[in-house]
C-alpha atoms as a PDB file:
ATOM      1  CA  UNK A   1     -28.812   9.904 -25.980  1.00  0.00           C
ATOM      2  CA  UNK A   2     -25.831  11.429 -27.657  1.00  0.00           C
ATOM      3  CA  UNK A   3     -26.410  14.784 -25.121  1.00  0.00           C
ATOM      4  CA  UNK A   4     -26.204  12.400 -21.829  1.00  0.00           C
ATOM      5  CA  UNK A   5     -23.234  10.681 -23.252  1.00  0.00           C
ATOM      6  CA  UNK A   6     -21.415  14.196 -23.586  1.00  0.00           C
ATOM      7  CA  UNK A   7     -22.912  15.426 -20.232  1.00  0.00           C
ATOM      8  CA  UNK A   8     -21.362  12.501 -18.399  1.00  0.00           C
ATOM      9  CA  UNK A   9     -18.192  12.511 -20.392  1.00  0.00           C
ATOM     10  CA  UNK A  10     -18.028  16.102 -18.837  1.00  0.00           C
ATOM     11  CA  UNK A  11     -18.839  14.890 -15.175  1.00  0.00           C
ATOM     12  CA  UNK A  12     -16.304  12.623 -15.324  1.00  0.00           C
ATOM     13  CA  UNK A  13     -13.583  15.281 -16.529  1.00  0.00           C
ATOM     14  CA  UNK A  14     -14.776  17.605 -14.458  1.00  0.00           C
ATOM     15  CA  UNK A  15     -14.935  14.830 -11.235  1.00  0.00           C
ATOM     16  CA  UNK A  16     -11.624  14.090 -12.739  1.00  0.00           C
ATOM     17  CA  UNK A  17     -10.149  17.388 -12.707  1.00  0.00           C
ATOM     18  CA  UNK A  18     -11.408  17.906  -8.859  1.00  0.00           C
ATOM     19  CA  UNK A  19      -9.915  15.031  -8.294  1.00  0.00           C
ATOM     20  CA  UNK A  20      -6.146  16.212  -9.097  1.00  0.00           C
ATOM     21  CA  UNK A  21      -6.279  19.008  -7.112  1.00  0.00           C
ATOM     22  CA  UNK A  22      -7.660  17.598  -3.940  1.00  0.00           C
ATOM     23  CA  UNK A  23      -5.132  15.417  -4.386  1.00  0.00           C
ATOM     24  CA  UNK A  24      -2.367  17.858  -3.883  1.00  0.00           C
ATOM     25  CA  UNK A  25      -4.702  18.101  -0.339  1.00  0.00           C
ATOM     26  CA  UNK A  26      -4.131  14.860   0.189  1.00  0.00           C
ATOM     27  CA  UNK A  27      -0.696  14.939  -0.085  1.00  0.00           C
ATOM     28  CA  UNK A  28      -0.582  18.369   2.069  1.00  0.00           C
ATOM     29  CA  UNK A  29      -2.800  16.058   4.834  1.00  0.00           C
ATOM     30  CA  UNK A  30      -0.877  12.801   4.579  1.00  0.00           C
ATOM     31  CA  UNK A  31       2.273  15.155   5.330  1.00  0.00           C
ATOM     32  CA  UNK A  32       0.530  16.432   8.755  1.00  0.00           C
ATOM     33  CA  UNK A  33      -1.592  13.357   9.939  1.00  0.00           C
ATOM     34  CA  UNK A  34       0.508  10.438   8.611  1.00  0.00           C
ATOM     35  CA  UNK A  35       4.264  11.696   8.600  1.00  0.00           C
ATOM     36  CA  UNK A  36       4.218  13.530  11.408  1.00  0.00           C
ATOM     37  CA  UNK A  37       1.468  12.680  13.314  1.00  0.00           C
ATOM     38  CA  UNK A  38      -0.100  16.153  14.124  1.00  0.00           C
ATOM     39  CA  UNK A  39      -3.599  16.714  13.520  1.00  0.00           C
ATOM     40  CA  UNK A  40      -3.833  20.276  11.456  1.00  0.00           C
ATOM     41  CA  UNK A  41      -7.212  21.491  10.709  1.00  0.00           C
ATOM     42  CA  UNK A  42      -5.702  25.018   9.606  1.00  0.00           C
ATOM     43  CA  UNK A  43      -6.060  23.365   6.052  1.00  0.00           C
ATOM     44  CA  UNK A  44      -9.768  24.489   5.842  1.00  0.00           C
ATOM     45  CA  UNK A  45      -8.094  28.222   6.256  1.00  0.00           C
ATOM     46  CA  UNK A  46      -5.144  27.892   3.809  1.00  0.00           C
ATOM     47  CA  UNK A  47      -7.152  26.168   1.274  1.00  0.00           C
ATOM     48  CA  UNK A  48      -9.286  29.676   0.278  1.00  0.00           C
ATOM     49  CA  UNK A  49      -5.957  31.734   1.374  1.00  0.00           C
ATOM     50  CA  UNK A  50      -4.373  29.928  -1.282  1.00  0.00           C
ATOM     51  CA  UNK A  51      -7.406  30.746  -3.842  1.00  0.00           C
ATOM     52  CA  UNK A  52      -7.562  34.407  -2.556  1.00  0.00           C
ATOM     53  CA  UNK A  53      -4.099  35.595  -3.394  1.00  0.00           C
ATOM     54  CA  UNK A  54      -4.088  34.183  -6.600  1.00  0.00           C
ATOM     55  CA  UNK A  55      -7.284  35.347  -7.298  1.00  0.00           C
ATOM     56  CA  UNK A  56      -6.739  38.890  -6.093  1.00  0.00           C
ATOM     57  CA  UNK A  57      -3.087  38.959  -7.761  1.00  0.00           C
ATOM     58  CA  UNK A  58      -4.333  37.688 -11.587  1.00  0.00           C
ATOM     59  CA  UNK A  59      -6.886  40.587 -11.115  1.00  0.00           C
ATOM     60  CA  UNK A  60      -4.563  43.028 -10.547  1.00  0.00           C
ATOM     61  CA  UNK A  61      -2.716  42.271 -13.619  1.00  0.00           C
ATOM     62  CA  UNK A  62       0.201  39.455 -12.416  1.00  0.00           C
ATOM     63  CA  UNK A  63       1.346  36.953 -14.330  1.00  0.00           C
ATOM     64  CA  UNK A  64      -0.926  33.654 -13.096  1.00  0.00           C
ATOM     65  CA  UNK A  65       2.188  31.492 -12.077  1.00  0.00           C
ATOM     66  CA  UNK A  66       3.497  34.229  -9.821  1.00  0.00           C
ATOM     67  CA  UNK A  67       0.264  34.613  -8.432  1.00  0.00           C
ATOM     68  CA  UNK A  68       0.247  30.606  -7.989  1.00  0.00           C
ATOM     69  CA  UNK A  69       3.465  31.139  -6.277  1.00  0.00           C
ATOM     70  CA  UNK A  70       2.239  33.766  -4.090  1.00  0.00           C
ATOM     71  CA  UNK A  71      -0.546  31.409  -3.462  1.00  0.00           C
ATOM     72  CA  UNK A  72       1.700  28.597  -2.263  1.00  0.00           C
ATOM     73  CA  UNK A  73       3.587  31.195   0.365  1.00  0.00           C
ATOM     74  CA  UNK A  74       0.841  32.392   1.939  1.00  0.00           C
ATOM     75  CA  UNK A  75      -0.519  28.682   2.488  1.00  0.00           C
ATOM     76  CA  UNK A  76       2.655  28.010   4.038  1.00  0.00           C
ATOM     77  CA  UNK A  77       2.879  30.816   6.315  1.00  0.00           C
ATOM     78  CA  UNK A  78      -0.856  29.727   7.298  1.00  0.00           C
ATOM     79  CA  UNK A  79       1.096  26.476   8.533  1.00  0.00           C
ATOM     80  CA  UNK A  80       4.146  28.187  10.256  1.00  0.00           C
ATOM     81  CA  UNK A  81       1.725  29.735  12.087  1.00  0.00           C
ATOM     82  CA  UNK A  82      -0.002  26.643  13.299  1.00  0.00           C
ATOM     83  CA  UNK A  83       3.414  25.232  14.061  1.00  0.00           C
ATOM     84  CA  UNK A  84       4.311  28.517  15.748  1.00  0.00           C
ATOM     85  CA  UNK A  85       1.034  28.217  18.454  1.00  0.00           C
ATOM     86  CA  UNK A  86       1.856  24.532  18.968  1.00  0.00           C
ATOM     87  CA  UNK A  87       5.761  24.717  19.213  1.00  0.00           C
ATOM     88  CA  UNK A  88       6.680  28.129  20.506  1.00  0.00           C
ATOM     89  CA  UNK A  89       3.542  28.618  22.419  1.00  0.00           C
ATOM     90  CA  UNK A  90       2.958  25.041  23.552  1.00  0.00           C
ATOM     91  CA  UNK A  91      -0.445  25.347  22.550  1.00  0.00           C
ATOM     92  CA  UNK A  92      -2.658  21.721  21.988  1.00  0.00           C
ATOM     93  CA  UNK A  93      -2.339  20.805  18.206  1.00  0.00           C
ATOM     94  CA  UNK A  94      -6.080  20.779  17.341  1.00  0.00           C
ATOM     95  CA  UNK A  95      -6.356  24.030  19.256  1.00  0.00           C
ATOM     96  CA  UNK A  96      -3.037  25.737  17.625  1.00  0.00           C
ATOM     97  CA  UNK A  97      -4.675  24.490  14.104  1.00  0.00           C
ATOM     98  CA  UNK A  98      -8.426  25.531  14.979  1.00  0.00           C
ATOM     99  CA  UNK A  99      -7.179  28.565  15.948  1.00  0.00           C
ATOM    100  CA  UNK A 100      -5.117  29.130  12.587  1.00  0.00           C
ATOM    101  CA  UNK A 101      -7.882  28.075  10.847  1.00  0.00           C
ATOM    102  CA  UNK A 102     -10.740  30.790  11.906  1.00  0.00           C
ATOM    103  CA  UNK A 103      -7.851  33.624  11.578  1.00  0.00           C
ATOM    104  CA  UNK A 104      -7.587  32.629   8.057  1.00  0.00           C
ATOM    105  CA  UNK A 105     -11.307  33.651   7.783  1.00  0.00           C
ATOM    106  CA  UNK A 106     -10.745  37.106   8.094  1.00  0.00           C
ATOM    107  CA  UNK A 107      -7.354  37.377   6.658  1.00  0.00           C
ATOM    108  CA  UNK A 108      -9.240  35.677   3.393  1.00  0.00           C
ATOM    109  CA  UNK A 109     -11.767  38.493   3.431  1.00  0.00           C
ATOM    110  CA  UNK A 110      -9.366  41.157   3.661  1.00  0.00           C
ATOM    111  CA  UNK A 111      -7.168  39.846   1.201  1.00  0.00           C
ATOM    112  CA  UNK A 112      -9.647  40.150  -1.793  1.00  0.00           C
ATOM    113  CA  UNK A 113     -11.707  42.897   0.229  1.00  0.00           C
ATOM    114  CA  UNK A 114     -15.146  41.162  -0.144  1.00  0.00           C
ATOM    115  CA  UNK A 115     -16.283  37.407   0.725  1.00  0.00           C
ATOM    116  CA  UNK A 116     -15.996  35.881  -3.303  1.00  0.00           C
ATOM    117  CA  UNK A 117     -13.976  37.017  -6.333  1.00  0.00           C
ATOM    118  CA  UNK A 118     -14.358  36.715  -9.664  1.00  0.00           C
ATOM    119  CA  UNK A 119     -11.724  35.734 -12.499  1.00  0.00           C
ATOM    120  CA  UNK A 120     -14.122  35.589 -15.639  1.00  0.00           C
ATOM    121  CA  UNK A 121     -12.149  36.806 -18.442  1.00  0.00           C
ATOM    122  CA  UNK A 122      -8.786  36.738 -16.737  1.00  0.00           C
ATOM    123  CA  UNK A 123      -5.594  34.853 -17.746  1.00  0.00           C
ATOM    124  CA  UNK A 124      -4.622  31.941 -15.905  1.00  0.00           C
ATOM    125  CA  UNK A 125      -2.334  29.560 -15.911  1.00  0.00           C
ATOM    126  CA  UNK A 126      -4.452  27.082 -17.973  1.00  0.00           C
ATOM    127  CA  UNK A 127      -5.130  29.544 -20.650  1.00  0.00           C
ATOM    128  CA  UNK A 128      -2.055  28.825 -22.855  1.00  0.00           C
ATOM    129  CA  UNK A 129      -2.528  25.556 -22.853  1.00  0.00           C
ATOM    130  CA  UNK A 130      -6.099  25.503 -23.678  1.00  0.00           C
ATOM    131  CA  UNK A 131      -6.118  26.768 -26.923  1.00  0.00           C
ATOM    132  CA  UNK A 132      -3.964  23.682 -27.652  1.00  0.00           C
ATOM    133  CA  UNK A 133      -7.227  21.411 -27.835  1.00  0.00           C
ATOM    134  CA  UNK A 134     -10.568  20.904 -26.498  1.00  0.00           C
ATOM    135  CA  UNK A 135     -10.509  22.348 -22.464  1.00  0.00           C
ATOM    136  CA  UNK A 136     -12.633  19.527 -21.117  1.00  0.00           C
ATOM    137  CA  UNK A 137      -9.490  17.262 -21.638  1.00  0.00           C
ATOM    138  CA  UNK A 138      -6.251  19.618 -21.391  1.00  0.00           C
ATOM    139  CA  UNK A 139      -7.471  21.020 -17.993  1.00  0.00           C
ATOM    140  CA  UNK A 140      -7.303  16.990 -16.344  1.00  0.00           C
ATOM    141  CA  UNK A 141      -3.691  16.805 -18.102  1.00  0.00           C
ATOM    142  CA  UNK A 142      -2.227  19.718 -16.832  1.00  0.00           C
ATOM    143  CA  UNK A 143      -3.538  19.670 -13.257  1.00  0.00           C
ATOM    144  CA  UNK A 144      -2.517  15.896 -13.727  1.00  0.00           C
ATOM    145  CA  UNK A 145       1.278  17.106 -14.901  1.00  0.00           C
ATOM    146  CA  UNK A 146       1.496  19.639 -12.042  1.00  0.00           C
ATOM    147  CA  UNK A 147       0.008  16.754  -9.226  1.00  0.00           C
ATOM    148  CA  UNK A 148       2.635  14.155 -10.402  1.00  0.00           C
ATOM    149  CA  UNK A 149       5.734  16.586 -10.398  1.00  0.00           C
ATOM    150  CA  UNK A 150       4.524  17.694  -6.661  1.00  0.00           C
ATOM    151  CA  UNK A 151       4.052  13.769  -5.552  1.00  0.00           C
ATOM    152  CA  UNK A 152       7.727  13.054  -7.320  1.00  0.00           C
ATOM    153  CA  UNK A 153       9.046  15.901  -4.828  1.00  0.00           C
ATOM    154  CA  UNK A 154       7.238  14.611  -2.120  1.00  0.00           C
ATOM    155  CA  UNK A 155       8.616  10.841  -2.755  1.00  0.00           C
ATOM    156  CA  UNK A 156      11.992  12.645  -3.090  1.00  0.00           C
ATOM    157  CA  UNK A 157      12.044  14.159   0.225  1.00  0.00           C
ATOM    158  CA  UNK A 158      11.038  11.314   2.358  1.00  0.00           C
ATOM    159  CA  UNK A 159      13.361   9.284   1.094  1.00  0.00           C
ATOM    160  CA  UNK A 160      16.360  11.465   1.730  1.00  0.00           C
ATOM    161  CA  UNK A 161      17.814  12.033   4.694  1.00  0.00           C
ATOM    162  CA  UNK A 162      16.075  14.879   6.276  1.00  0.00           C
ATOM    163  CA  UNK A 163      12.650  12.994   5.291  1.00  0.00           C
ATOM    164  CA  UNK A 164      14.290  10.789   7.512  1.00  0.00           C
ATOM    165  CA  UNK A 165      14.307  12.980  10.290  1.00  0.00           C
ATOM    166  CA  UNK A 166      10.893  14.547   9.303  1.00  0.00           C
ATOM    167  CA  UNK A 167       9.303  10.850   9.587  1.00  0.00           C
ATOM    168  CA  UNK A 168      11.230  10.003  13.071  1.00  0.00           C
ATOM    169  CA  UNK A 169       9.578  13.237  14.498  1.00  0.00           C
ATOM    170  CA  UNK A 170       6.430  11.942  13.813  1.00  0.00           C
ATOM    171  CA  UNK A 171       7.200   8.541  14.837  1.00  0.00           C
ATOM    172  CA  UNK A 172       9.595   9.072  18.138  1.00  0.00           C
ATOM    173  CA  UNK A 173       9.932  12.914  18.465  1.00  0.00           C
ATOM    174  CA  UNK A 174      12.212  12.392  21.809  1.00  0.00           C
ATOM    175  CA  UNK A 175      14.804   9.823  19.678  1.00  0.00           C
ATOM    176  CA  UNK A 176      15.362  12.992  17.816  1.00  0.00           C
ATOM    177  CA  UNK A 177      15.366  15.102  20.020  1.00  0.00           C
ATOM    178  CA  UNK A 178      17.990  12.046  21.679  1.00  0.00           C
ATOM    179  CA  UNK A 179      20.124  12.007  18.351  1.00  0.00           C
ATOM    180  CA  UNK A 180      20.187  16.629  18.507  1.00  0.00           C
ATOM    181  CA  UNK A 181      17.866  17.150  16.138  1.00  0.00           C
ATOM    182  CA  UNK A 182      15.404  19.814  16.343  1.00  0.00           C
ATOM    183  CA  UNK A 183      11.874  18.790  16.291  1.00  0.00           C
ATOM    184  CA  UNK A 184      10.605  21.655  16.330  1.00  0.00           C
ATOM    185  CA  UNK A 185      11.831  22.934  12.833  1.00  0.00           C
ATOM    186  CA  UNK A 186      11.004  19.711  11.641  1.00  0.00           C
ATOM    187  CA  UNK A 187       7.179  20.804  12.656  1.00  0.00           C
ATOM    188  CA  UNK A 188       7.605  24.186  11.331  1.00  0.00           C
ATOM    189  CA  UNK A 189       9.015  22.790   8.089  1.00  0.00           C
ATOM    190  CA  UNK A 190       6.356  19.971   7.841  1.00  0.00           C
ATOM    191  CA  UNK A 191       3.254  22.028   8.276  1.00  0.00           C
ATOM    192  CA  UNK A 192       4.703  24.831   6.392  1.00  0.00           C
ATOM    193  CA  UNK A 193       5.143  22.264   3.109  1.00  0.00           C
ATOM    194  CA  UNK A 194       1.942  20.865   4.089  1.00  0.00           C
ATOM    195  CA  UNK A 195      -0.286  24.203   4.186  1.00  0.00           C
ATOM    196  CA  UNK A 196       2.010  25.219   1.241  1.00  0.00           C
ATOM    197  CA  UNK A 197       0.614  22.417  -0.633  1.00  0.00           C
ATOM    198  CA  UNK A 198      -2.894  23.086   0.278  1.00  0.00           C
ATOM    199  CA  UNK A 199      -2.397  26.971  -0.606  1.00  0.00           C
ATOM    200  CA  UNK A 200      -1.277  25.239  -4.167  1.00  0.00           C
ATOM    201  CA  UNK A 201      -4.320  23.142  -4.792  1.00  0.00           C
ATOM    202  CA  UNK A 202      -6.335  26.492  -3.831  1.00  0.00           C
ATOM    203  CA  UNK A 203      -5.009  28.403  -6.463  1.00  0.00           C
ATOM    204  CA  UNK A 204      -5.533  25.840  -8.717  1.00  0.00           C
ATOM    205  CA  UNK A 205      -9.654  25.215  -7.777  1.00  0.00           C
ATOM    206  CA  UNK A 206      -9.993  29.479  -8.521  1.00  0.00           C
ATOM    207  CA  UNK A 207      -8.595  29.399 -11.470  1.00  0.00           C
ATOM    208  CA  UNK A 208     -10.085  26.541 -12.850  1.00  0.00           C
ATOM    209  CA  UNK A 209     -13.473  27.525 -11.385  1.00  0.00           C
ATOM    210  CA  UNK A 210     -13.249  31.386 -12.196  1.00  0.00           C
ATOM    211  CA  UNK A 211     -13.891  32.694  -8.760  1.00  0.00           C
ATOM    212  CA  UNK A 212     -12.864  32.914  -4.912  1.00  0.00           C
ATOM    213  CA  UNK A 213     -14.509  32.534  -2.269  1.00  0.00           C
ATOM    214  CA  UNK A 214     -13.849  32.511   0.940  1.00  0.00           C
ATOM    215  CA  UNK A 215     -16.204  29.314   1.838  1.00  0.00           C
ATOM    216  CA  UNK A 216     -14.800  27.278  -0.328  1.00  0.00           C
ATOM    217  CA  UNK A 217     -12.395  26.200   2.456  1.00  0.00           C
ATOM    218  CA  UNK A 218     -15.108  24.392   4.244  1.00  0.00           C
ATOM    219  CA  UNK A 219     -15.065  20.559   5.029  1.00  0.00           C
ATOM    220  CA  UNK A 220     -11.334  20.457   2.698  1.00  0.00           C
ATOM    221  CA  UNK A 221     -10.078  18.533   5.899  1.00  0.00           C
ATOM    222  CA  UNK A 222     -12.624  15.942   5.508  1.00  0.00           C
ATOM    223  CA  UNK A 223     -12.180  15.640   2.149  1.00  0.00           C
ATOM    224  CA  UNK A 224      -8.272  15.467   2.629  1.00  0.00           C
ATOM    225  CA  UNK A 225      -8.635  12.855   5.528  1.00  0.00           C
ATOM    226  CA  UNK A 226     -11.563  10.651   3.287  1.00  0.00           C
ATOM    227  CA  UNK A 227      -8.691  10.531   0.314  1.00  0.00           C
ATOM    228  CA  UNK A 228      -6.070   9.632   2.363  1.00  0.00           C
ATOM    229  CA  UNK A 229      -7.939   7.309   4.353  1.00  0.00           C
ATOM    230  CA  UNK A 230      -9.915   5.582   1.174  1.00  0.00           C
ATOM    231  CA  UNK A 231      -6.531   5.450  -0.576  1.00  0.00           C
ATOM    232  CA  UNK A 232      -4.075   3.338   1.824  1.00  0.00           C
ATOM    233  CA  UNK A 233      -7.309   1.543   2.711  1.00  0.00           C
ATOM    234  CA  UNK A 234      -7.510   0.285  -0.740  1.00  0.00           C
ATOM    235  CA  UNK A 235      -3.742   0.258  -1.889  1.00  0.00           C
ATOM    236  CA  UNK A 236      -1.781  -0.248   1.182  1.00  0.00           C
ATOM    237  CA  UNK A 237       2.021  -0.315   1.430  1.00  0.00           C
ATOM    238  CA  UNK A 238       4.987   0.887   3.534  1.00  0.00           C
ATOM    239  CA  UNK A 239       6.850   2.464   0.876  1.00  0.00           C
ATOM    240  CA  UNK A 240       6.809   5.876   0.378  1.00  0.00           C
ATOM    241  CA  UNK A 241       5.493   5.955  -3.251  1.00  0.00           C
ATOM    242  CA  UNK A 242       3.409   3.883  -2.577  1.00  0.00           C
ATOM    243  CA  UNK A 243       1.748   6.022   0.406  1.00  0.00           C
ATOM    244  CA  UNK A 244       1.807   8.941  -1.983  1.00  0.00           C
ATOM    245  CA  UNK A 245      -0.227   7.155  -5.137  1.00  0.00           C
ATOM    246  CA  UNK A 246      -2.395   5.851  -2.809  1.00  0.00           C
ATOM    247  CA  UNK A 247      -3.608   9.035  -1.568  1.00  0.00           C
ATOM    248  CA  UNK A 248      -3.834  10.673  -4.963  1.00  0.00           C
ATOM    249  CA  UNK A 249      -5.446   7.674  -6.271  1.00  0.00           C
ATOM    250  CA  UNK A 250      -7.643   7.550  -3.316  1.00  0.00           C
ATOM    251  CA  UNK A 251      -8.816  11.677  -3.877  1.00  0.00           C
ATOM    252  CA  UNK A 252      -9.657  11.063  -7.635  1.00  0.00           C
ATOM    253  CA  UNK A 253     -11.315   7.921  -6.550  1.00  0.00           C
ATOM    254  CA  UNK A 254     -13.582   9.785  -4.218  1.00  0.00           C
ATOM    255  CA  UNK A 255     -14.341  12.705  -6.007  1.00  0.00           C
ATOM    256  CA  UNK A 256     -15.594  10.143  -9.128  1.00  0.00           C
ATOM    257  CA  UNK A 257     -17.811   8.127  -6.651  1.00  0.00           C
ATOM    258  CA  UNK A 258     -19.568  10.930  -5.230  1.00  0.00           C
ATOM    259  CA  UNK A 259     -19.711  12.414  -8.888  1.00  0.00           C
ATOM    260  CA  UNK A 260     -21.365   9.070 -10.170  1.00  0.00           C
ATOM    261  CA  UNK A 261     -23.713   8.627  -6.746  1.00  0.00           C
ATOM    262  CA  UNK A 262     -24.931  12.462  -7.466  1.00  0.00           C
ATOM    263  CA  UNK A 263     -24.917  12.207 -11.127  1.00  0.00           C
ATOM    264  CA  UNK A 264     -27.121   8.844 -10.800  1.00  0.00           C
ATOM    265  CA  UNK A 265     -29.653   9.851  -8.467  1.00  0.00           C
ATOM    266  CA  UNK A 266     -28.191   7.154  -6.204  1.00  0.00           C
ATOM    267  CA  UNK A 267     -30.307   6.527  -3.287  1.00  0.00           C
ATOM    268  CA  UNK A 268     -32.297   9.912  -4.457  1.00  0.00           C
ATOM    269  CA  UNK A 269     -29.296  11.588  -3.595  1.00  0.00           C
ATOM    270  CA  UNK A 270     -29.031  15.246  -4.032  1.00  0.00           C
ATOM    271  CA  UNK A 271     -26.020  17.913  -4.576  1.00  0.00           C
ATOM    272  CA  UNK A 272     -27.110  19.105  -1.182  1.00  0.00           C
ATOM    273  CA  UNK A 273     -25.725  15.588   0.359  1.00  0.00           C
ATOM    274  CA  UNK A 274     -22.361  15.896  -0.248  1.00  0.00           C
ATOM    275  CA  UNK A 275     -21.279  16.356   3.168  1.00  0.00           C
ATOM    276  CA  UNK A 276     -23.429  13.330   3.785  1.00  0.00           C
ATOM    277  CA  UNK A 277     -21.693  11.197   1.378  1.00  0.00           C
ATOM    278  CA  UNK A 278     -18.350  12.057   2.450  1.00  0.00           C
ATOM    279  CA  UNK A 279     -18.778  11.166   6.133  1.00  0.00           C
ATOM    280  CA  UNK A 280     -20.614   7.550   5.049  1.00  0.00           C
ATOM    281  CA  UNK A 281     -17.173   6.693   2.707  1.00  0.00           C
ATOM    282  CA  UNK A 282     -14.981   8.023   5.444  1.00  0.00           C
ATOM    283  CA  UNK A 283     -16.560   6.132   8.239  1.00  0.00           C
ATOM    284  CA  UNK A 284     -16.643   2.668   5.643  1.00  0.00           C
ATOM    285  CA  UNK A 285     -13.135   3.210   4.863  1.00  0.00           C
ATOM    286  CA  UNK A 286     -11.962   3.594   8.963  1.00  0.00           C
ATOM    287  CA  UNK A 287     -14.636   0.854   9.730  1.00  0.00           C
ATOM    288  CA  UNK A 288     -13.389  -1.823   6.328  1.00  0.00           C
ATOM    289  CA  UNK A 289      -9.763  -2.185   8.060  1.00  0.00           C
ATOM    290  CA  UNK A 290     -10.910  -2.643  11.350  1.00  0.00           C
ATOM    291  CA  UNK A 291     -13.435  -5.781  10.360  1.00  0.00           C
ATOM    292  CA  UNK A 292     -10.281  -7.337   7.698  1.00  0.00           C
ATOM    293  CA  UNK A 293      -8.170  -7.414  11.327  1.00  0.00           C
ATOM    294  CA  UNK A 294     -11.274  -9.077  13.201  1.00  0.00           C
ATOM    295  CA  UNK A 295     -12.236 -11.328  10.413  1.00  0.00           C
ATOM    296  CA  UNK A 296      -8.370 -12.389  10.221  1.00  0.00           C
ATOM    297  CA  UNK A 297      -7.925 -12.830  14.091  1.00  0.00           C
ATOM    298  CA  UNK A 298     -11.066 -14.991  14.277  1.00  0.00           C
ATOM    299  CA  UNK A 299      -9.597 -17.309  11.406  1.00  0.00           C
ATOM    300  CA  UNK A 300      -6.563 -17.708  13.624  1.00  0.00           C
ATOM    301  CA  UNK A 301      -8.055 -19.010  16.341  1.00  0.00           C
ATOM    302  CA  UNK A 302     -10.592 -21.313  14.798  1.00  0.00           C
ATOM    303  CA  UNK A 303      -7.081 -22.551  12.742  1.00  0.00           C
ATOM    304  CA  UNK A 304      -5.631 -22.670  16.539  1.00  0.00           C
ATOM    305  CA  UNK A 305      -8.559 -24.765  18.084  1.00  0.00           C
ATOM    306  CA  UNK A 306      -8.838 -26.906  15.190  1.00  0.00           C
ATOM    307  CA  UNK A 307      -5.511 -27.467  15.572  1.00  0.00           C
ATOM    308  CA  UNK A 308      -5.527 -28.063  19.121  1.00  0.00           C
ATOM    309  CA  UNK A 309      -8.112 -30.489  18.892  1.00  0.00           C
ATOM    310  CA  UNK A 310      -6.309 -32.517  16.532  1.00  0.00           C
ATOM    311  CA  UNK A 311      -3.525 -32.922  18.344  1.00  0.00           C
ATOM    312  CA  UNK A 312      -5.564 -34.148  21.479  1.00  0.00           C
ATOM    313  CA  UNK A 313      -7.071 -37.015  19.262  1.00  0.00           C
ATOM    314  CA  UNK A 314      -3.467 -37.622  18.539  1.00  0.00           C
ATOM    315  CA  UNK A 315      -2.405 -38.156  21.887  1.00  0.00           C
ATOM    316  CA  UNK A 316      -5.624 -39.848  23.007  1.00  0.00           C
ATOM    317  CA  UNK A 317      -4.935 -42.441  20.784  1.00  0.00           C
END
């Protein structure tokens, strides 16, 4: 008994700890999809990008936030690229993104100069701070400390004055255009910050898992969308820090239901069905809106008709 309890004390840190860093995809995909409304799939490339550089640079003997760093501007270049095909080239969106996205593939490979790279043994920067206490519980808190001071910048951004003008472009990009405003290096800018973001939580999934690889980028957009989605679904809100929790919240949230439904032997689920699981919680959480808004509209009118009804007896007598 005492041996489950530990084993699912360390599913839940480790759910916990996936959690945190997909949320730092979440924020990178509420930036595209939500803010300004461009549908970037080049995520699933700059996620392993991100993961390869670090990877490659702690190996080679860098100091592990540098390589983090490094990690973050090659995630954002994956995006300025992306914004490049669509803006500069007028290529579709989804086709600029897609096309970002299998580039990446390569570029990944070449980078460490085989498919998967290993980081057993090698500093990171977790290692300091877990010698302070037992790992299953410092890696959560740091992740957690480094998530929080990236949604605090986020917040911070939107709410100034060129967040302004990055949220108008997604909303009316010809008022900005109107007011002489570039839109186009508010694209650059927002997919760059994005991707940057994603590069980020890359970095962060190699180093707490020990290895690279260059397939661990696939299905992060789903994953991104199902957090963002499941979070403003269940916490909505037009404020801006509100938005941002929400998606966080909405990432750990997700990662600790598909923990619990494959830790449980839900359904006779199996590790194999993740992909399945994902699509089912996305689809509930697009579908659960739509059915509120029907369920309300139909109470209006039977409010309307009983309504109108009474006020025919009225007149009738």
């Amino acid at each position: 008994m005492q041996k489950g309890a530990v084993m699912s004390a360390f599913a839940f840190f480790g759910a916990l700890e996936i959690g945190l860093i997909y949320g730092l995809v979440a924020l990178g995909v509420y930036l595209t999809f939500r803010v300004l409304d461009f549908p970037d799939l080049s995520v699933d490339g700059s996620f392993p990008m991100g993961a390869a550089v670090a990877a490659t640079a702690i190996v080679a003997g860098i100091n592990p936030w540098i390589a983090t760093g490094m990690a973050v501007i090659a995630g954002s270049m994956t995006g300025w690229v992306t914004a490049f095909l669509a803006v500069r080239c007028g290529i579709l969106h989804l086709l600029a993104s897609i096309l970002t996205m299998i580039a990446a593939f390569s570029i990944n490979i070449r980078i460490m100069g085989k498919p998967n790279m290993a980081l057993l043994g090698e500093d990171t920067i977790l290692t300091p701070f877990e010698a302070m206490g037992d790992a299953m519980y410092i890696r959560p808190l740091v992740v957690g400390v480094l998530v929080l001071l990236s949604a605090l910048f986020v917040v911070h951004l939107l709410n100034s004055d060129f967040g302004l003008g990055l949220r108008a472009t997604g909303v009316n990009a010809r008022m900005v255009a109107a007011q002489g405003a570039s839109t186009g290096f508010y694209t650059y800018f927002g997919l760059a910050l994005s991707n940057g973001f994603v590069g980020f939580a890359g970095a962060l999934f190699a180093q707490t898992n020990s290895f690279a690889d260059v397939t661990s980028g696939v299905g992060t957009i789903v994953v991104g969308l199902a957090a963002v989605i499941l979070g403003q679904t269940l916490i909505p809100g037009r404020k801006i820090w509100v938005a941002v929790c929400a998606v966080i919240i909405g990432s750990v949230l997700y990662r600790l239901a598909v923990a619990f439904a494959l830790s449980s032997g839900m359904f006779g689920l199996q590790a194999s069905d993740l992909n399945l699981v994902t699509a089912v919680l996305v689809a509930v959480a697009l579908i659960a809106p739509k059915l509120k808004q029907s369920m309300k509209a139909k109470q209006r009118l039977n409010n309307a008709k009983q309504s109108t009804s009474k006020n025919g007896s009225g007149e009738a007598l």
